[in-house]
Protein backbone atom coordinates (compact mmCIF):
# COMPACT_ATOMS: atom_id res chain seq x y z
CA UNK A 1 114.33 -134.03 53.66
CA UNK A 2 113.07 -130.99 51.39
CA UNK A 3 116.01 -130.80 49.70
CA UNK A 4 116.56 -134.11 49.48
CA UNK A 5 112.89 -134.33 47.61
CA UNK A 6 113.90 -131.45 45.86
CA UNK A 7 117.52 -132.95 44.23
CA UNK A 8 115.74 -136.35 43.67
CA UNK A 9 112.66 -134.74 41.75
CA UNK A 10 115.63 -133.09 39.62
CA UNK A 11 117.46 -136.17 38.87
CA UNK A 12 113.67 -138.30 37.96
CA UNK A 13 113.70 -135.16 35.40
CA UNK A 14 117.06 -134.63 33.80
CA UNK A 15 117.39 -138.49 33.75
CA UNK A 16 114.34 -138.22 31.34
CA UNK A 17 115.22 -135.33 29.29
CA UNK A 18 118.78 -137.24 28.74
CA UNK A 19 116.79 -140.64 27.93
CA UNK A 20 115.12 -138.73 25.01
CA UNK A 21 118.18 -137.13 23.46
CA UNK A 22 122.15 -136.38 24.24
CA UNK A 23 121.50 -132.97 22.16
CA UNK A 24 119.15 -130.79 24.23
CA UNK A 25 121.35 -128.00 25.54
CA UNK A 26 122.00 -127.19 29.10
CA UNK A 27 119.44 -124.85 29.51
CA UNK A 28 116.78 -126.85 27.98
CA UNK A 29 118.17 -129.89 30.54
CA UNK A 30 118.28 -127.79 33.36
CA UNK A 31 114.80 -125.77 32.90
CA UNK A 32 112.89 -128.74 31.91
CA UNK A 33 114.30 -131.38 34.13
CA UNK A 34 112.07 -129.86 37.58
CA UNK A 35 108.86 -129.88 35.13
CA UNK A 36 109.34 -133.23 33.36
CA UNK A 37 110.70 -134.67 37.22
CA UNK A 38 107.55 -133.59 39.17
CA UNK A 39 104.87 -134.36 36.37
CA UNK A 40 106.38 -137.89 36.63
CA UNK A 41 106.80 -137.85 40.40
CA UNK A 42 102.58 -136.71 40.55
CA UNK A 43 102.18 -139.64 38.10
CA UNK A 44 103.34 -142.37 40.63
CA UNK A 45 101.09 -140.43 43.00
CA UNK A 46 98.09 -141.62 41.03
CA UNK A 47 99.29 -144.90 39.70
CA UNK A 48 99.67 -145.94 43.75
CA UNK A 49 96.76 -144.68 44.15
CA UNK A 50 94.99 -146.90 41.22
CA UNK A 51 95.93 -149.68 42.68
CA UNK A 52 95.45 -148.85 46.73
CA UNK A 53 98.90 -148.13 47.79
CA UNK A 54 98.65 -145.21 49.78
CA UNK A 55 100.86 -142.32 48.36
CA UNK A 56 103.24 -141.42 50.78
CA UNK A 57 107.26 -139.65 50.53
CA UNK A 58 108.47 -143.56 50.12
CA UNK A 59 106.19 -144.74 47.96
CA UNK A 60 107.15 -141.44 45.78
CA UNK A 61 110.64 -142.06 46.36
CA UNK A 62 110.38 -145.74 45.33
CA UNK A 63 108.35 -144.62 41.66
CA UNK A 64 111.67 -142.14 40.98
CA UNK A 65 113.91 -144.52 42.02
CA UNK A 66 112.84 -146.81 39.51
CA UNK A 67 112.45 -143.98 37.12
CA UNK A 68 115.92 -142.68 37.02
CA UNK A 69 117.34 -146.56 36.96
CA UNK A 70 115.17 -147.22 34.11
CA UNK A 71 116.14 -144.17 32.13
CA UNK A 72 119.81 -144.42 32.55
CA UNK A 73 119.32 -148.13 31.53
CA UNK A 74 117.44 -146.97 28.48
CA UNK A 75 120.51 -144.47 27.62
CA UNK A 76 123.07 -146.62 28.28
CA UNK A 77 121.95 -149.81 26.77
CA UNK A 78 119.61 -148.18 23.55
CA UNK A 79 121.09 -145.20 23.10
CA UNK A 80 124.45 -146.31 23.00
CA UNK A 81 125.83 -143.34 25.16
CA UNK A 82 128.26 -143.98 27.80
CA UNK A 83 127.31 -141.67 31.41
CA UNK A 84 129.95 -139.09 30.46
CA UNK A 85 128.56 -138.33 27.17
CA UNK A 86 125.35 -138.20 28.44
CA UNK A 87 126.09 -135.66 31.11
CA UNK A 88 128.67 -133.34 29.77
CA UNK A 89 128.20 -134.00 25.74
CA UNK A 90 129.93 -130.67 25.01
CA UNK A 91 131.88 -127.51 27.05
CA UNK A 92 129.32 -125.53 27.36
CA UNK A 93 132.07 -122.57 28.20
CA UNK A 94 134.58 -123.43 25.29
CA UNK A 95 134.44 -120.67 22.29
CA UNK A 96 133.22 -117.90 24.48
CA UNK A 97 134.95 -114.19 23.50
CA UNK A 98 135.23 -113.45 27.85
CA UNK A 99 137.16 -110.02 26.77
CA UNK A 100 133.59 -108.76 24.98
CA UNK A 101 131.01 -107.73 27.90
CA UNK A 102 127.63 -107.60 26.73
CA UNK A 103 126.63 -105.05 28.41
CA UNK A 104 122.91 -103.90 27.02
CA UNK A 105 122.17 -108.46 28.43
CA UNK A 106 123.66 -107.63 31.52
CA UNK A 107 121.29 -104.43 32.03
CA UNK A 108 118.29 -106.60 31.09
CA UNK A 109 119.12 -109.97 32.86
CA UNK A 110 119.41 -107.66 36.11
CA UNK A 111 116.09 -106.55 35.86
CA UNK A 112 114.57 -110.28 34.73
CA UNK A 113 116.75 -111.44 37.72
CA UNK A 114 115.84 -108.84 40.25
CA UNK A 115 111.81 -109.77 39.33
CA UNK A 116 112.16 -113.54 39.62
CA UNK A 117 114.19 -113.17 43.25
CA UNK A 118 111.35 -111.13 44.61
CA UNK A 119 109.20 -113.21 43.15
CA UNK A 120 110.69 -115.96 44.88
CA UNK A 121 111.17 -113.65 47.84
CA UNK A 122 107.02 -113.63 48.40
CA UNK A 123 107.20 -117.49 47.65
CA UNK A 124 109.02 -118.31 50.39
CA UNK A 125 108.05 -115.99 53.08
CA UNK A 126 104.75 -115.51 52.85
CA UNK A 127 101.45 -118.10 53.52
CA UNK A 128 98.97 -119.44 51.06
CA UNK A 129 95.99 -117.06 51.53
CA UNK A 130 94.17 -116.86 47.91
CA UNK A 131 90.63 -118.47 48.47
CA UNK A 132 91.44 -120.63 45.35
CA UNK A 133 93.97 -122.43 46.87
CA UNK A 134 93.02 -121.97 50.41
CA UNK A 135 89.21 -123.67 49.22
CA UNK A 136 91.24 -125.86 46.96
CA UNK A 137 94.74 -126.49 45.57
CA UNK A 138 96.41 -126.31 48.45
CA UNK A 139 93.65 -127.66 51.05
CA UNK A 140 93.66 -131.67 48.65
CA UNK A 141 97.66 -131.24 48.93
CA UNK A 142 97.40 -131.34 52.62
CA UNK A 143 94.82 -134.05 52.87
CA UNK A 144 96.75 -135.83 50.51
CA UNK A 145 99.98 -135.46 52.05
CA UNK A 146 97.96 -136.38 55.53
CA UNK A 147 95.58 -139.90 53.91
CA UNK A 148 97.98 -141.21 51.46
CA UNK A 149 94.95 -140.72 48.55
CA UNK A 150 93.60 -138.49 46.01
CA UNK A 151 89.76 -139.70 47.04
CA UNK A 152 90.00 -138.53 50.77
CA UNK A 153 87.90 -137.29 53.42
CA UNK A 154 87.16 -133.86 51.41
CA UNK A 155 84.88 -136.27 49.23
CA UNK A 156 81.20 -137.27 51.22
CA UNK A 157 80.12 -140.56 51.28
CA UNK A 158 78.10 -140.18 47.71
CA UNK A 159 81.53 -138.87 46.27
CA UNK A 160 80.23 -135.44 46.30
CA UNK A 161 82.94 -133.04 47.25
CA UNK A 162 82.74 -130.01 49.92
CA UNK A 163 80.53 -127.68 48.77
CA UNK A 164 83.09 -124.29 48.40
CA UNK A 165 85.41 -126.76 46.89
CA UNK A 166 83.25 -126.91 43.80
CA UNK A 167 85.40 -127.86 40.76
CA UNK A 168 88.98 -127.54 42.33
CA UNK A 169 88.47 -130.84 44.34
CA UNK A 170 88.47 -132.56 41.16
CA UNK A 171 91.02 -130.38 38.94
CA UNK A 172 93.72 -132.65 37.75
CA UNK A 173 96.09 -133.36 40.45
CA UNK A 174 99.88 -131.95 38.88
CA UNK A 175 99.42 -128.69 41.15
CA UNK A 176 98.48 -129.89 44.34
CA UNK A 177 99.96 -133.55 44.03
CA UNK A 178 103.31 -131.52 43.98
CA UNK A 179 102.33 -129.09 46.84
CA UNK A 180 100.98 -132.41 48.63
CA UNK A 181 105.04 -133.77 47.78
CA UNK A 182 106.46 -130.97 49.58
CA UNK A 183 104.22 -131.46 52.65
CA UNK A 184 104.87 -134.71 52.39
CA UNK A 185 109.08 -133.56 52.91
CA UNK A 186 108.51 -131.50 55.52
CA UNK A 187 107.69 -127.98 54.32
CA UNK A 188 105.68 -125.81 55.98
CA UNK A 189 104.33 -123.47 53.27
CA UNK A 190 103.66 -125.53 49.69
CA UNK A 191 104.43 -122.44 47.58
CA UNK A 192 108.76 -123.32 46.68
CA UNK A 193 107.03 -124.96 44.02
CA UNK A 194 105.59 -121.88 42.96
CA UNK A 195 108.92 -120.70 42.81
CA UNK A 196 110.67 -123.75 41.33
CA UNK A 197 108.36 -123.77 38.40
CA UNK A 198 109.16 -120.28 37.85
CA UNK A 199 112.94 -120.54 37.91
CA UNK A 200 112.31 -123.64 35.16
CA UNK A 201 110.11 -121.30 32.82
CA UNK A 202 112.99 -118.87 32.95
CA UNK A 203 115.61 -121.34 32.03
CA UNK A 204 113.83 -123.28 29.65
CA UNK A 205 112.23 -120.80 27.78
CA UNK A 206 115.64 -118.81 27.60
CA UNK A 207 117.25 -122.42 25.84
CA UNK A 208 114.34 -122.15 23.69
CA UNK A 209 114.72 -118.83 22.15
CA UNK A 210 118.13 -119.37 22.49
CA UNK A 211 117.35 -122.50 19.91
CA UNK A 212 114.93 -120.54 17.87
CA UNK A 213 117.80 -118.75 16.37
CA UNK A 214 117.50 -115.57 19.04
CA UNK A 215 120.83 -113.65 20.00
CA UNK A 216 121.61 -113.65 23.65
CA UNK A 217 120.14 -109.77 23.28
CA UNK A 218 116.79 -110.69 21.56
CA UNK A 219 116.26 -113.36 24.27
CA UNK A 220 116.95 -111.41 27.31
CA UNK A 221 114.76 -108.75 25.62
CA UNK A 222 111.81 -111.11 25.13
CA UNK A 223 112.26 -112.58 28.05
CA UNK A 224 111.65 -109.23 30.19
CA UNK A 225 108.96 -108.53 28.24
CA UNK A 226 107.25 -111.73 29.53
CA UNK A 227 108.68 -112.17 32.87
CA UNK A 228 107.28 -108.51 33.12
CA UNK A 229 103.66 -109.38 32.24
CA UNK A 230 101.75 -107.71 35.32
CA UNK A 231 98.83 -109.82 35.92
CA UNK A 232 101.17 -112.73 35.71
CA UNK A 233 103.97 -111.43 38.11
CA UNK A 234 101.66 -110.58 40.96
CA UNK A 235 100.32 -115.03 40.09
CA UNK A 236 103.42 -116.34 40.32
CA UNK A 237 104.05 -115.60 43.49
CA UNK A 238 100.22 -117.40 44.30
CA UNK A 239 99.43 -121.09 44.70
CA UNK A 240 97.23 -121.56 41.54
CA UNK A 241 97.25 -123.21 38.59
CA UNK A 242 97.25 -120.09 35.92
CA UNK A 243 101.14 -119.97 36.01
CA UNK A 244 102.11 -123.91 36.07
CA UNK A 245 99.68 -123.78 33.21
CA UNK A 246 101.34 -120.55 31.34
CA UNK A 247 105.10 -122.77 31.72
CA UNK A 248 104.11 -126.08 30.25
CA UNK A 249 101.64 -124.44 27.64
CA UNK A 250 104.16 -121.58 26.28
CA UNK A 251 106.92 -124.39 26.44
CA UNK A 252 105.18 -127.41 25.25
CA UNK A 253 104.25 -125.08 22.11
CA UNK A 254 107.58 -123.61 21.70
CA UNK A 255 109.26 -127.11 21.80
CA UNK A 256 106.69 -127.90 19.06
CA UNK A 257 107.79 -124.86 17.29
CA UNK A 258 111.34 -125.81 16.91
CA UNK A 259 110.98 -129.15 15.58
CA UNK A 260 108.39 -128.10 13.23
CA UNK A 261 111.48 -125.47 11.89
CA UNK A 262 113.63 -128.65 10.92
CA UNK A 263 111.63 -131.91 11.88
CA UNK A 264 115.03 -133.93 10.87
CA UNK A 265 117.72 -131.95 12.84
CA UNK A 266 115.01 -131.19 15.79
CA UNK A 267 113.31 -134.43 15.95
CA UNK A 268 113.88 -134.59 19.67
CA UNK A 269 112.11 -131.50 20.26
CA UNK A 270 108.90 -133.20 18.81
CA UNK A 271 109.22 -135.79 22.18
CA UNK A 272 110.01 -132.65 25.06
CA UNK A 273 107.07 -130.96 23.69
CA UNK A 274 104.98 -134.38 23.88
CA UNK A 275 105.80 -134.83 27.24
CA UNK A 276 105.52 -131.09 28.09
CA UNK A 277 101.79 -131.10 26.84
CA UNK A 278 101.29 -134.34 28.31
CA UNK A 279 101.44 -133.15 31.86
CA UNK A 280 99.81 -129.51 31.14
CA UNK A 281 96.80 -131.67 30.73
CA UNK A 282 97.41 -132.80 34.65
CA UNK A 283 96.88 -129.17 35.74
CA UNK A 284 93.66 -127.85 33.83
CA UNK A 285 91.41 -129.61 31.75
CA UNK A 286 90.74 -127.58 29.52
CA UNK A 287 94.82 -127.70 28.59
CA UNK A 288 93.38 -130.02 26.07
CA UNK A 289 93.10 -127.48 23.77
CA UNK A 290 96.46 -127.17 23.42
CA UNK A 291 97.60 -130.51 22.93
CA UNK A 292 94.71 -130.30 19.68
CA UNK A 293 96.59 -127.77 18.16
CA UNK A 294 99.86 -129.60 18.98
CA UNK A 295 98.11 -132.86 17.86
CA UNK A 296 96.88 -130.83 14.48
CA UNK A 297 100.02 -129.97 13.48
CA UNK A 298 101.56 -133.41 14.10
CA UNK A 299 99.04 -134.61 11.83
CA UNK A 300 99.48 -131.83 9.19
CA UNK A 301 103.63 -132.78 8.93
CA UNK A 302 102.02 -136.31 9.02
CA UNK A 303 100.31 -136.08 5.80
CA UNK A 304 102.49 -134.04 4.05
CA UNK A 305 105.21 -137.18 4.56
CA UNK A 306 103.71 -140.50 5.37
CA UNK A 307 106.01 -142.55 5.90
CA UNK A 308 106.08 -145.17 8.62
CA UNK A 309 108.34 -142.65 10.87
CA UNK A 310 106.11 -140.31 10.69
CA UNK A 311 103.11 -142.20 11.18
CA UNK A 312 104.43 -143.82 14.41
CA UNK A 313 105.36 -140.39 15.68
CA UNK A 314 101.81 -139.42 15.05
CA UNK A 315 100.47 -142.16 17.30
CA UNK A 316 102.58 -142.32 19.77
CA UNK A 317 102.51 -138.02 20.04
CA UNK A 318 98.23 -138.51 20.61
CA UNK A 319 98.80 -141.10 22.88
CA UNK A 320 100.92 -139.57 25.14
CA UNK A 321 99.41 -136.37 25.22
CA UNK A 322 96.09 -138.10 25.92
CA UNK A 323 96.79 -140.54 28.33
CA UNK A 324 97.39 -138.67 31.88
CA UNK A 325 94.22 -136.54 30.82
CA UNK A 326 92.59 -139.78 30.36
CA UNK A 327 93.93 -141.64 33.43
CA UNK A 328 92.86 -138.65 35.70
CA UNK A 329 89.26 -139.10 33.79
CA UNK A 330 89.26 -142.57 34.73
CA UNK A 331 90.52 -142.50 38.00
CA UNK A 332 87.58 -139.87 38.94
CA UNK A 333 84.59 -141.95 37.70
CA UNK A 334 86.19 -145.26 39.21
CA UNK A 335 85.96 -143.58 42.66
CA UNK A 336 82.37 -141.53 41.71
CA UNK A 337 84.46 -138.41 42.55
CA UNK A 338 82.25 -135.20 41.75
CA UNK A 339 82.63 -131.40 42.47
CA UNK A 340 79.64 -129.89 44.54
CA UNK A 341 78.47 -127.73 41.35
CA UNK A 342 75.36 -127.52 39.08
CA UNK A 343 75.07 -130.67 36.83
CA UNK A 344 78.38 -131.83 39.16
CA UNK A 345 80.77 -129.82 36.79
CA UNK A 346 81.06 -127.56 34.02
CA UNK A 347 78.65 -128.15 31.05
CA UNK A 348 78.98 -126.78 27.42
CA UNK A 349 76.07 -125.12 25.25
CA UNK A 350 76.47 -124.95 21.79
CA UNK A 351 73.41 -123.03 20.30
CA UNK A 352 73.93 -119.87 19.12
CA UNK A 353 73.02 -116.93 21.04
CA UNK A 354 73.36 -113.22 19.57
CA UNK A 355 72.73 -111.83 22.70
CA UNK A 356 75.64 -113.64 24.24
CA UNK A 357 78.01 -113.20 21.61
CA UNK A 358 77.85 -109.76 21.74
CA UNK A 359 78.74 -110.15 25.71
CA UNK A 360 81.16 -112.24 25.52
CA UNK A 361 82.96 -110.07 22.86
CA UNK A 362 82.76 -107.04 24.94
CA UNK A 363 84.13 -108.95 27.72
CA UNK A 364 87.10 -109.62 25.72
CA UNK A 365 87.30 -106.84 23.19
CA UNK A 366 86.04 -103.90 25.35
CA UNK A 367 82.81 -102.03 24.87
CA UNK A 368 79.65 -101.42 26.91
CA UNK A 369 80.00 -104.54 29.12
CA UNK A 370 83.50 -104.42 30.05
CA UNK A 371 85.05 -101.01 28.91
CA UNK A 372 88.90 -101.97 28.02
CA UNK A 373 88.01 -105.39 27.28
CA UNK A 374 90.56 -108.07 28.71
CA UNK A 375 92.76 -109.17 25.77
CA UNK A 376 93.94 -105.58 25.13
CA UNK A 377 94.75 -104.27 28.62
CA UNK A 378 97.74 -102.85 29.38
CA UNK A 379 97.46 -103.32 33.08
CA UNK A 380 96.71 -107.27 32.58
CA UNK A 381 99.97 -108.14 29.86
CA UNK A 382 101.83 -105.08 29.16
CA UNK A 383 102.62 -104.34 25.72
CA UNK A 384 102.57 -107.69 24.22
CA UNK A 385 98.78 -107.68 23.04
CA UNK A 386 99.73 -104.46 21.35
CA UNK A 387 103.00 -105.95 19.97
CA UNK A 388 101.79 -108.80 18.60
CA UNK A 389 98.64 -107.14 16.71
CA UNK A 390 100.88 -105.03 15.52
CA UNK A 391 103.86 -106.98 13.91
CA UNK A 392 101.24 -110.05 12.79
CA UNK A 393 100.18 -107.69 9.88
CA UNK A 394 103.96 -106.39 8.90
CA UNK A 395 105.59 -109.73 9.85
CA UNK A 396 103.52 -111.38 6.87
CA UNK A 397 104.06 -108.39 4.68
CA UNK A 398 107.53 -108.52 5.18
CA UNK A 399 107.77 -112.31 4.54
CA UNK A 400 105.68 -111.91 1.33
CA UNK A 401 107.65 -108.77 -0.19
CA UNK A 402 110.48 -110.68 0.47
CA UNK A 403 109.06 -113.52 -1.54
CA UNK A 404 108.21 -111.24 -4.38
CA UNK A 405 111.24 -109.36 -4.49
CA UNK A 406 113.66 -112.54 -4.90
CA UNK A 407 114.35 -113.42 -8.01
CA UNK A 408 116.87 -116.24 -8.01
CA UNK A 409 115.38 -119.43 -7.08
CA UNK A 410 117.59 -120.86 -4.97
CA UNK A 411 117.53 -117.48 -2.74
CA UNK A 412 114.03 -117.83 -3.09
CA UNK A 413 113.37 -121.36 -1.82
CA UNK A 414 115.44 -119.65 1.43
CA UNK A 415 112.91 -116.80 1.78
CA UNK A 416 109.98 -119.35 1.88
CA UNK A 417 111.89 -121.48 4.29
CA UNK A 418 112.22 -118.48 6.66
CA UNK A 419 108.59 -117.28 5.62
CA UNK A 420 107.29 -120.46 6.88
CA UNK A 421 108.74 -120.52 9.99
CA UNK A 422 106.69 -117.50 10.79
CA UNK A 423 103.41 -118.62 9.52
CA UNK A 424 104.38 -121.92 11.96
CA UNK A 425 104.85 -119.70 15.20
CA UNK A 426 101.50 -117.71 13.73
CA UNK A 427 99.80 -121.17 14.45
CA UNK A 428 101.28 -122.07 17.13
CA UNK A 429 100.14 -118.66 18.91
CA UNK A 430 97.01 -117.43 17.30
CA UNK A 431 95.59 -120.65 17.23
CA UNK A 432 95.16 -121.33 20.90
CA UNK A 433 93.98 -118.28 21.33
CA UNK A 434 91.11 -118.32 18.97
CA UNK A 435 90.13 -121.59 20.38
CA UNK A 436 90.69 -121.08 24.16
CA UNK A 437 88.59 -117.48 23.60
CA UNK A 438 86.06 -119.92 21.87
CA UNK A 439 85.53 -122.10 24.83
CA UNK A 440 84.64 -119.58 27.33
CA UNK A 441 81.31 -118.37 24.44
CA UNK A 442 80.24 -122.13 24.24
CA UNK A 443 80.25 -122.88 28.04
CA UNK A 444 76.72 -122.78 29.44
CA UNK A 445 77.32 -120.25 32.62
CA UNK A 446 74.68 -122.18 34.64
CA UNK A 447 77.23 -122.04 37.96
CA UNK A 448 78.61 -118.75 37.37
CA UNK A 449 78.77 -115.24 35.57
CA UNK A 450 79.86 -114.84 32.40
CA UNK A 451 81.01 -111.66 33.16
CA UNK A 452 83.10 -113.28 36.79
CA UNK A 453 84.02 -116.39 34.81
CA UNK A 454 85.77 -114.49 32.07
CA UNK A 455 87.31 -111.42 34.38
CA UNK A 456 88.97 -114.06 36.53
CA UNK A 457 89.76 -117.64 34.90
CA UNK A 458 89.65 -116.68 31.31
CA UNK A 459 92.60 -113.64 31.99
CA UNK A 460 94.85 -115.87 33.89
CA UNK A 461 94.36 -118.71 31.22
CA UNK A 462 95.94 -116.26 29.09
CA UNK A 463 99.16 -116.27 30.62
CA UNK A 464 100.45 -118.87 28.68
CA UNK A 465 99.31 -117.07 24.97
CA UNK A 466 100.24 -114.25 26.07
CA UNK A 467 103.86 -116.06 26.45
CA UNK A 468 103.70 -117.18 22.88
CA UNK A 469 102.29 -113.71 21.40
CA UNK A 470 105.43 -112.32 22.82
CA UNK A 471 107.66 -115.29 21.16
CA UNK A 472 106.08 -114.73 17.68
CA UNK A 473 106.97 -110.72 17.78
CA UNK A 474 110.58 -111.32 19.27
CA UNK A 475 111.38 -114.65 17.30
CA UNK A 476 109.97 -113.22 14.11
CA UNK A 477 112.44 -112.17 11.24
CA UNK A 478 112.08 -109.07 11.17
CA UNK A 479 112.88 -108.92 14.48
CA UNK A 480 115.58 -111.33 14.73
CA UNK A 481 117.52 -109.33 11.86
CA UNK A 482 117.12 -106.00 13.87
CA UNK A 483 118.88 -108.01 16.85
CA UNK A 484 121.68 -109.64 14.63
CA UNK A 485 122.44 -105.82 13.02
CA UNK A 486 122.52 -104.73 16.56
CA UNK A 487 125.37 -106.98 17.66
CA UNK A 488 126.98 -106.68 14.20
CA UNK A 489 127.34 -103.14 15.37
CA UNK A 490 128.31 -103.36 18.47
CA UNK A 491 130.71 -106.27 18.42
CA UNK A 492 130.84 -107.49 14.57
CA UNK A 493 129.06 -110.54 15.26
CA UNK A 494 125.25 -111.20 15.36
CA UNK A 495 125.71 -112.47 19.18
């Protein structure tokens, strides 16, 4: 019956992706079809739960049933695609120069390969034993899997939660409502979807780069340099919410990315990375942050055309993004469910405090307080911090001499194109980070340490940044030209 849950959360998944657009690639099918699939699958979960059907594997079953019938309706009949087209829209193998071995990919792609099997290795074989998920996550999947409902037994009768609980009884339910769908199939440890959300960040942020104009060299490159991210290897082989969070944030933004690069061709990029960002708000809430910046630039592209289009995008992209983050909302004070905390969850200050800037900064920068700081340690995300701080300064220089040099106008308008699409993947990364770092100096630390808060859930909330400060260095131009001369040189083509 696992695998059976397994195929079917698949097919609720790729039967979306294909409902949105015949053009996504096979990559971007593949590696997004497990994260759109069980976002929608956890989405029945609390819809049955709204209105007092217990959730149970037939209940879940039923919601993709009707899920993959409806979007295969929706293709066939609206999108005017027959079910071959829709499947196998192009030979994915036709083209391909067999005789030329790439041999530099294969080197990396072993390593990337070797890290994700162990990875999946510890997954499989070994229990849940984090206090996190052992106090939390994993403890509401069982009781779900075990009452049929979200508001179970771990909730007292004045819908205060257990006490060590604290906030993860009430964290939005993506996380554990899929462990809870795997207990519910028969598994004994929850963590294959640990693993199965790894093996779709791999894919689908592979199609991505792929898509953001990357040779097969550049994006096995970047893609060791973020599957190789320390503090995030030794989580995703955890039951927490830091790496579900790094997949749909990275992705969700790079999606956004690539549409923003050529809203007309990419248009259906703009809809995978609505529906990416709409269930990253399921996981943590405050996620929300990145659907803003998504939501900002939306609104920027907006204004700049305003036509009815765009304007229908616009409302139907905030909508989206909001709703499961307001249905979870909802569905929480309905019930009066509350996490056994100070003020019953986490409260936000907003008066200015020297004396705690200066803390907080050291936390993150290093100094007296924390001596390496956390955004700059090697040990925590390799070289990216030191990548990206580095090429942000000579990736605008670059764009701008560039700029200055060209002197026919046509060539010119070209540069600026390209120039622009690294100011866009500037946003798209710096952004987040200046706001998430942001939240963690306004929250009022009347539950915790500043100091614990920030050296625990503040570096794994990184993950996902971290993801896209190592997609602005290696998608960059700069960087992309040194990657095209390299297979110009080795095999007179840029691939």
């Amino acid at each position: 019956m696992l695998f059976l849950s397994i195929i079917i959360t698949f097919l609720v998944g790729f039967s979306f992706v294909t409902a949105c657009s015949s053009k996504f690639s096979y990559l971007e099918k593949t590696g997004s079809a497990f994260l759109l699939g069980i976002g929608i699958q956890v989405l029945w979960m609390l819809l049955f739960d709204f209105i007092a059907v217990p959730i149970s594997i037939l209940s879940v079953y039923s919601g993709s049933l009707f899920s993959i019938v409806f979007c295969w309706f929706y293709t066939l009949k609206f999108k005017k695609t027959d079910i071959k087209t829709a499947i196998w829209p192009y030979n994915p193998f036709a083209g391909k120069a067999w005789s030329r071995v790439n041999f530099p990919w294969l080197a990396l792609m072993y390593f990337i390969l070797y890290a994700v099997w162990a990875i999946n290795v510890k997954c499989l074989f070994w229990p849940t034993f984090e206090f996190d998920s052992v106090a939390g996550y994993d403890l509401v999947a069982k009781v779900v899997a075990a009452e049929g409902s979200f508001n179970n037994s771990l909730f007292m009768s004045n819908g205060v939660s257990m006490y060590n609980m604290s906030l993860r009884a009430v964290y939005p339910p993506l996380v554990s409502g899929s462990f809870a769908y795997v207990y519910m199939s028969g598994a004994e440890v929850s963590k294959i979807m640990t693993s199965l959300y790894y093996w779709s960040y791999l894919l689908l942020l592979y199609g991505l780069l792929r898509r953001g104009g990357l040779t097969h060299l550049g994006t096995a490159f970047a893609s060791l340099l973020i599957i190789y991210m320390p503090e995030m290897v030794s989580h995703a082989a955890l039951s927490q919410t830091n790496m579900p969070q790094a997949v749909y944030t990275s992705c969700g933004l790079l999606a956004l990315f690539i549409w923003m690069t050529d809203r007309k061709e990419n248009s259906h990029f703009l809809f995978l990375s609505m529906f990416i960002l709409s269930l990253n708000s399921m996981i943590r809430s405050e996620n929300i942050i990145f659907s803003f910046v998504a939501g900002i630039a939306v609104l920027f592209y907006t204004l700049k055309d305003r036509s009815k289009k765009n304007i229908i995008n616009l409302i139907t992209f905030g909508t989206v993004v909001l709703l499961p983050f307001l249905l979870w909302a909802l569905f929480l004070k309905i019930n009066g469910m509350k996490p056994a905390a100070p003020d019953n969850g986490l409260a936000m200050s907003f008066v200015f405090d020297a004396a705690k800037l200066k803390e907080w900064w050291g936390y993150l920068w290093g100094g007296s307080n924390y001596k390496d700081g956390i955004v700059m340690n090697e040990f925590f995300y390799g070289l990216i911090p030191f990548l990206y701080m580095l090429f942000l300064p000579l990736v605008i220089a670059f764009g701008l001499f560039r700029i200055f040099r060209t002197k026919d106008n046509e060539q010119k308008i070209l540069v600026k194109k390209i120039f622009n699409k690294d100011l866009a993947l500037l946003y798209i990364s710096l952004t987040p980070f200046v706001l998430y770092s942001l939240l963690y100096y306004f929250i009022d630390y009347n539950w915790d340490s500043m100091k614990n808060v920030i050296l625990f859930s503040y570096k794994r909330g990184l993950f996902g940044i971290m993801t896209l400060f190592a997609c602005f260095v290696c998608l960059s131009e700069p960087v992309k030209m040194s990657f095209e001369a390299i297979g110009r040189f080795m095999y007179g083509v840029k691939n």
